[in-house]
PDB file of N, CA and C in Angstrom:
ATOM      1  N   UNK A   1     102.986 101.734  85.313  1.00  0.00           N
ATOM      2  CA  UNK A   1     104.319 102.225  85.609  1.00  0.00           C
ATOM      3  C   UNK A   1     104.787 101.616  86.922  1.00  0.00           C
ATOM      4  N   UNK A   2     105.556 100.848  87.079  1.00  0.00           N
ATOM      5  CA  UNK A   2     106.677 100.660  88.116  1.00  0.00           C
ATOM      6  C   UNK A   2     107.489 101.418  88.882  1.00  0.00           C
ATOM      7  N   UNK A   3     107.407 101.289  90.045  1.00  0.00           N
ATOM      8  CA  UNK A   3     107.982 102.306  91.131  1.00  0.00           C
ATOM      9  C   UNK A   3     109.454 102.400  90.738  1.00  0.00           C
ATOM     10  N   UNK A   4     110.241 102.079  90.334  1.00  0.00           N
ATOM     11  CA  UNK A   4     111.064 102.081  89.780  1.00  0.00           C
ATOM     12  C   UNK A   4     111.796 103.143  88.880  1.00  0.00           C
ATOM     13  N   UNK A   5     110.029 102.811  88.045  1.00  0.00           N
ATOM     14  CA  UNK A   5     110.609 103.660  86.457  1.00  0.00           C
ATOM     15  C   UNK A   5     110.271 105.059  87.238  1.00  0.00           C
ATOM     16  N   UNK A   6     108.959 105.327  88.093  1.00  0.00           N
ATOM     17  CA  UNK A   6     108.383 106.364  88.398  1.00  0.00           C
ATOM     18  C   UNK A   6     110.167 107.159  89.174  1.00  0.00           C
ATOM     19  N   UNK A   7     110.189 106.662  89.915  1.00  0.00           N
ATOM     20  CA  UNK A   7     112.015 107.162  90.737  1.00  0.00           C
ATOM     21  C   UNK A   7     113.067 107.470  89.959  1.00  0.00           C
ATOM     22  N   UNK A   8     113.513 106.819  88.759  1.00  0.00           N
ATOM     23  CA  UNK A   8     113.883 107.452  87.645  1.00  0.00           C
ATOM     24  C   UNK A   8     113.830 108.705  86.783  1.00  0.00           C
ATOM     25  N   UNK A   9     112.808 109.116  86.738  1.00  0.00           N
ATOM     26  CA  UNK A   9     112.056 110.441  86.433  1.00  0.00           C
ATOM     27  C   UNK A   9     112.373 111.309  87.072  1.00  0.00           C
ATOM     28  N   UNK A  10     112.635 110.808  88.624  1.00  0.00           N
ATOM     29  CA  UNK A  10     112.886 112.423  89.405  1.00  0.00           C
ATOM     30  C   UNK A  10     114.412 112.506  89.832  1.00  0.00           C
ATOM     31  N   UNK A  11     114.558 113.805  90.141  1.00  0.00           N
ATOM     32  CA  UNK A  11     115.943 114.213  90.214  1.00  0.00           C
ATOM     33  C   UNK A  11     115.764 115.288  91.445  1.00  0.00           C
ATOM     34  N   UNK A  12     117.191 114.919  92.224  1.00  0.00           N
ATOM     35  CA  UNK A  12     117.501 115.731  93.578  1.00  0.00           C
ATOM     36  C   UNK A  12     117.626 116.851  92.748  1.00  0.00           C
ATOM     37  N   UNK A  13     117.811 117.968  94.072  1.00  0.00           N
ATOM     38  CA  UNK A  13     118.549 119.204  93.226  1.00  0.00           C
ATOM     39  C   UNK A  13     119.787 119.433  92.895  1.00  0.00           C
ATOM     40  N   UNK A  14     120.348 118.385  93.545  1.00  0.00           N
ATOM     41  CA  UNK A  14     121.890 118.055  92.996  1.00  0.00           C
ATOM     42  C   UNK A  14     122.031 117.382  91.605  1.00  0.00           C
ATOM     43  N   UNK A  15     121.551 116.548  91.289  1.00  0.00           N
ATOM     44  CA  UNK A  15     121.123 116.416  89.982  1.00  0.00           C
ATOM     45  C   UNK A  15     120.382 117.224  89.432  1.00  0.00           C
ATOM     46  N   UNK A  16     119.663 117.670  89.350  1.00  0.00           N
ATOM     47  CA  UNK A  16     119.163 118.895  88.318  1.00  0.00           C
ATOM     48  C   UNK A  16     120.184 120.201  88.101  1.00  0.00           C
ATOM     49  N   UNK A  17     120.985 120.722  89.270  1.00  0.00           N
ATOM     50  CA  UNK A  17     122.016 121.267  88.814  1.00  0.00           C
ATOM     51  C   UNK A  17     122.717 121.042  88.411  1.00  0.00           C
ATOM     52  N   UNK A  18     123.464 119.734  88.130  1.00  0.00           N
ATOM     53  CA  UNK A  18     124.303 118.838  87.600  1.00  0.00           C
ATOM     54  C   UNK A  18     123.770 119.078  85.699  1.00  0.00           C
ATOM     55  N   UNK A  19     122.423 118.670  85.645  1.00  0.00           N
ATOM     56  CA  UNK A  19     121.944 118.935  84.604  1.00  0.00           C
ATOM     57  C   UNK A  19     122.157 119.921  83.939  1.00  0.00           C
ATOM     58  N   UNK A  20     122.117 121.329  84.347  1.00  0.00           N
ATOM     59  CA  UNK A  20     122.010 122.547  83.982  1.00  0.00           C
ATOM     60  C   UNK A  20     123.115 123.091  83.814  1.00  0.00           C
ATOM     61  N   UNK A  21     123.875 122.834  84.666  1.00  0.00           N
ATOM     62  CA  UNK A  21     125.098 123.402  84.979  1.00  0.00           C
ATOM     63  C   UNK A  21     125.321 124.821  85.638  1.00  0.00           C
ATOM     64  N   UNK A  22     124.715 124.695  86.697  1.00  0.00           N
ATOM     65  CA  UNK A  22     124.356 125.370  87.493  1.00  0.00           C
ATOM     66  C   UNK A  22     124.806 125.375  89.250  1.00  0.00           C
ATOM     67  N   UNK A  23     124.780 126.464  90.172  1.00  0.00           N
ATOM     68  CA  UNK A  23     125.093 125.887  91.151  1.00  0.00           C
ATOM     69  C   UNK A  23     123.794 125.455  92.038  1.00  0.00           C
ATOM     70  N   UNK A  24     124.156 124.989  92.685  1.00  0.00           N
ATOM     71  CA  UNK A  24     122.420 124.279  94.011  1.00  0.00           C
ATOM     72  C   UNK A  24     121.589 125.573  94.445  1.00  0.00           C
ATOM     73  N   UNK A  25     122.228 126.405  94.704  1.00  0.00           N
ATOM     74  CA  UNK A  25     121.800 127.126  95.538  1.00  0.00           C
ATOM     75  C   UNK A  25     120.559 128.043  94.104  1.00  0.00           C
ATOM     76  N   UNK A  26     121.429 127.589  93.095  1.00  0.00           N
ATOM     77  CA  UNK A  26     120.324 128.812  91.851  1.00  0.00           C
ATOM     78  C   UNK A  26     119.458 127.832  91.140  1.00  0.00           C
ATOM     79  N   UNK A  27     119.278 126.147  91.788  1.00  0.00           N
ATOM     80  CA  UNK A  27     118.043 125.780  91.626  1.00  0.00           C
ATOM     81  C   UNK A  27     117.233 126.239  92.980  1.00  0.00           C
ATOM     82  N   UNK A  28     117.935 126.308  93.784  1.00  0.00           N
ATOM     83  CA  UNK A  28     116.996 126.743  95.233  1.00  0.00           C
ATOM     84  C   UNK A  28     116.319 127.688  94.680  1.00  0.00           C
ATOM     85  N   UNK A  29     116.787 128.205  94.604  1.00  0.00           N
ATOM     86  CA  UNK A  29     116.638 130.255  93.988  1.00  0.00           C
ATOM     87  C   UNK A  29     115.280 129.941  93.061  1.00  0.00           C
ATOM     88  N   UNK A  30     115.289 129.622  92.498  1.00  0.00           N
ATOM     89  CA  UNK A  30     114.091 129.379  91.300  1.00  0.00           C
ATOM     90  C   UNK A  30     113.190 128.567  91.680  1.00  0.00           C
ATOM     91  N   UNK A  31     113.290 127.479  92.651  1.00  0.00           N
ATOM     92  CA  UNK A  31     111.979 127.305  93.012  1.00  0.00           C
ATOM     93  C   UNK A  31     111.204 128.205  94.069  1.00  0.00           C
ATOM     94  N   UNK A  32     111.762 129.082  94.184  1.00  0.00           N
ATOM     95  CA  UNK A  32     110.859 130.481  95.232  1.00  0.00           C
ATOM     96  C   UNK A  32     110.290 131.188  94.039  1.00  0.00           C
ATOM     97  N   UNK A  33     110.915 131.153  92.683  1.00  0.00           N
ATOM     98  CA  UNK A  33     110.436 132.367  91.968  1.00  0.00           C
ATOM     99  C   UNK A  33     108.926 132.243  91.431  1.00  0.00           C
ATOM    100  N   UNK A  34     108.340 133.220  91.472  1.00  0.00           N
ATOM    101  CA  UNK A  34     107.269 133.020  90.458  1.00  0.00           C
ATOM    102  C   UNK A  34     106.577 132.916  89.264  1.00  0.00           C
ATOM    103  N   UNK A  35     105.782 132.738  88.639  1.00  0.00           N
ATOM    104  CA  UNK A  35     105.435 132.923  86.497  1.00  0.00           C
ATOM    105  C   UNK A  35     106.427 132.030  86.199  1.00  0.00           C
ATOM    106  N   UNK A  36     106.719 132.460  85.264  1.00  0.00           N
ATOM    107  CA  UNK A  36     107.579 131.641  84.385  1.00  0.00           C
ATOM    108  C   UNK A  36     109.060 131.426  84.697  1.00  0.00           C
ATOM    109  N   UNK A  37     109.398 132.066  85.176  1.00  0.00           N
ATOM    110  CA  UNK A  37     111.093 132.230  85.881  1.00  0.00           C
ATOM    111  C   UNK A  37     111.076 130.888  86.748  1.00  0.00           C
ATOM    112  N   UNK A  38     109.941 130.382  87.125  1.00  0.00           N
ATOM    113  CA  UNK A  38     109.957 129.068  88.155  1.00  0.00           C
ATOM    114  C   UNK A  38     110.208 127.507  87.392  1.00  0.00           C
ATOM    115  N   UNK A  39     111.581 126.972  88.425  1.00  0.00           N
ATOM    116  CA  UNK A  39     111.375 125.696  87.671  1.00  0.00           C
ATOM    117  C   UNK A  39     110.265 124.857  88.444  1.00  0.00           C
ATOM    118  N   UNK A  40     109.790 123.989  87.147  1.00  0.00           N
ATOM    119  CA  UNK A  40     108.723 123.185  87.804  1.00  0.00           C
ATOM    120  C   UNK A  40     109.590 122.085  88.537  1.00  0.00           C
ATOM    121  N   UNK A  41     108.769 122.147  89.821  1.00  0.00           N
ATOM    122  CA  UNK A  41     109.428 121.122  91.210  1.00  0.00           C
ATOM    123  C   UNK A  41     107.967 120.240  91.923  1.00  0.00           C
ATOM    124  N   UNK A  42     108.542 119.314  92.159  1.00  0.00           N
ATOM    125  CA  UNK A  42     107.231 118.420  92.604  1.00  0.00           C
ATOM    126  C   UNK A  42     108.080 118.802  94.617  1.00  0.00           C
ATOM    127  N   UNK A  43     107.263 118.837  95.138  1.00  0.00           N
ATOM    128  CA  UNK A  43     107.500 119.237  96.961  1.00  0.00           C
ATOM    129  C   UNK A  43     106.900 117.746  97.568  1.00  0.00           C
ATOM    130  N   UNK A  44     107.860 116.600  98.029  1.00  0.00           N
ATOM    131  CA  UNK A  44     107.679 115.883  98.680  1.00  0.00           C
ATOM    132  C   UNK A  44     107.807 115.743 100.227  1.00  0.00           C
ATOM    133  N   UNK A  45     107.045 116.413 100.937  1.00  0.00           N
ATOM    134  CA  UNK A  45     107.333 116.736 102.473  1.00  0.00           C
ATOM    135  C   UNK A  45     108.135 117.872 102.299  1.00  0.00           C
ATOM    136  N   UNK A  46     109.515 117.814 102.967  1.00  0.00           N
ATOM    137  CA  UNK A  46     110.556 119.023 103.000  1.00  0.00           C
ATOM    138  C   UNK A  46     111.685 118.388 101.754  1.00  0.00           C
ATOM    139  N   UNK A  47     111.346 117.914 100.697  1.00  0.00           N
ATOM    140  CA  UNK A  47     112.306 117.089  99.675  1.00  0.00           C
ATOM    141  C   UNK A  47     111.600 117.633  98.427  1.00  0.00           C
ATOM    142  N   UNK A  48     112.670 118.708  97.725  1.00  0.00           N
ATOM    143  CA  UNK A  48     112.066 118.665  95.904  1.00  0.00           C
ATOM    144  C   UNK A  48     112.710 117.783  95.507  1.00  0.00           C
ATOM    145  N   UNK A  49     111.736 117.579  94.437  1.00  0.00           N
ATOM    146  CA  UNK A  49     112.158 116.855  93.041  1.00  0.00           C
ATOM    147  C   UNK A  49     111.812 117.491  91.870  1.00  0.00           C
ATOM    148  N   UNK A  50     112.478 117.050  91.088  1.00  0.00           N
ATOM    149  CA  UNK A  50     112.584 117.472  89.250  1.00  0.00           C
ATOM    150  C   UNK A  50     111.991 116.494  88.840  1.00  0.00           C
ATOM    151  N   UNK A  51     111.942 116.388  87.570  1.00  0.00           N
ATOM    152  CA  UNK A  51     111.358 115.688  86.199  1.00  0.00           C
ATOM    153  C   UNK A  51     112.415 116.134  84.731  1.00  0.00           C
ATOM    154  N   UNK A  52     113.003 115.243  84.964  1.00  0.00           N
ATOM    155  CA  UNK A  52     113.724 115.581  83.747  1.00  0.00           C
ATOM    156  C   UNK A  52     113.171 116.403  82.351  1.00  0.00           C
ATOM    157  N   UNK A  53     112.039 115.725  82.092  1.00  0.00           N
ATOM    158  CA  UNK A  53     111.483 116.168  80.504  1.00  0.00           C
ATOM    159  C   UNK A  53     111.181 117.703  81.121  1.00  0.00           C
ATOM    160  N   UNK A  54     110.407 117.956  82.512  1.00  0.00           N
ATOM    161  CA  UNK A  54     110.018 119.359  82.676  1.00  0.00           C
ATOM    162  C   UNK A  54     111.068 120.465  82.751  1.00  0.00           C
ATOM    163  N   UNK A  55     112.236 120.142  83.264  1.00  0.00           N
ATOM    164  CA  UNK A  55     113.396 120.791  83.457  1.00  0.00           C
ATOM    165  C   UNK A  55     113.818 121.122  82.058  1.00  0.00           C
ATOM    166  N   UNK A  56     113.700 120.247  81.283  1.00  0.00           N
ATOM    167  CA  UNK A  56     114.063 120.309  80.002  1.00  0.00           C
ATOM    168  C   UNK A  56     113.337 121.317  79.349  1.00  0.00           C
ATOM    169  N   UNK A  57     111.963 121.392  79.346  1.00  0.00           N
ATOM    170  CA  UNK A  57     110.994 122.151  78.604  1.00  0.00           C
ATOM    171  C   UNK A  57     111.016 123.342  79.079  1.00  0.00           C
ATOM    172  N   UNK A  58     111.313 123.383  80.290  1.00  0.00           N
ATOM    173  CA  UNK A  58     111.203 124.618  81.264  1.00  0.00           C
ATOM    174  C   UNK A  58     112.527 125.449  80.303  1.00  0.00           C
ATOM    175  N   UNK A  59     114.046 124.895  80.674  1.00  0.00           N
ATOM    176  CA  UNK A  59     114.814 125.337  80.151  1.00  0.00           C
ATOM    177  C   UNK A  59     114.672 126.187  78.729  1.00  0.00           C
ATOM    178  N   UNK A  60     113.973 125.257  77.863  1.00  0.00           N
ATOM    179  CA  UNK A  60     114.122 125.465  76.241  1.00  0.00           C
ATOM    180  C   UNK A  60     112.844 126.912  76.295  1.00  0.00           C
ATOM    181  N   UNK A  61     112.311 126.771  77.551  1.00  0.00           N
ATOM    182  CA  UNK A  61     111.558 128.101  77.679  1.00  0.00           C
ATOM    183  C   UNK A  61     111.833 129.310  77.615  1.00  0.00           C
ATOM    184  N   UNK A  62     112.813 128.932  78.177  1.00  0.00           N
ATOM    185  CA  UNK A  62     113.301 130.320  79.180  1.00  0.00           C
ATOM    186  C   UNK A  62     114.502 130.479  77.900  1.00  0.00           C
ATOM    187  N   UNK A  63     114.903 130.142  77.227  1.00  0.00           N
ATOM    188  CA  UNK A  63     115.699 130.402  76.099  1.00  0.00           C
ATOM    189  C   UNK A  63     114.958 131.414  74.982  1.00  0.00           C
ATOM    190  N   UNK A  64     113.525 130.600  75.035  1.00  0.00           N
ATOM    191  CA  UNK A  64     113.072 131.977  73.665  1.00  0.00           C
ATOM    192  C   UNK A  64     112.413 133.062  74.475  1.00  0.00           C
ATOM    193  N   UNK A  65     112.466 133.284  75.718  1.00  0.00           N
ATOM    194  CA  UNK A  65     111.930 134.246  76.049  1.00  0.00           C
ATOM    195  C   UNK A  65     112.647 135.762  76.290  1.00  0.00           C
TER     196      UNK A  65
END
């Protein structure tokens, strides 16, 4: 994998709310939460990131639950 493709994959939280359709502050919100209510976030220093496919799966989670 190419550094490239790997940077592609991740998403600010401005993009991931963008994704969701959501505001910033209620992806903030959810990466404090715990169990399952949490989106999965990778913590780079003081910088999250997303993963598209996880955001995705996460989402389709939290739908049948």
């Amino acid at each position: 994998m190419e550094l490239n493709e790997f940077n592609s994959d991740l998403m600010t939280v401005e993009e991931t709310a963008r994704v969701l359709h959501v505001p910033i502050s209620w992806v903030y919100g959810r990466t404090r939460r715990r169990g399952k209510e949490r989106i999965p976030h990778i913590k780079l220093g003081k910088y999250l990131r997303f993963e598209l496919t996880a955001v995705r799966n996460w989402a389709f989670a939290q739908r049948a639950s």
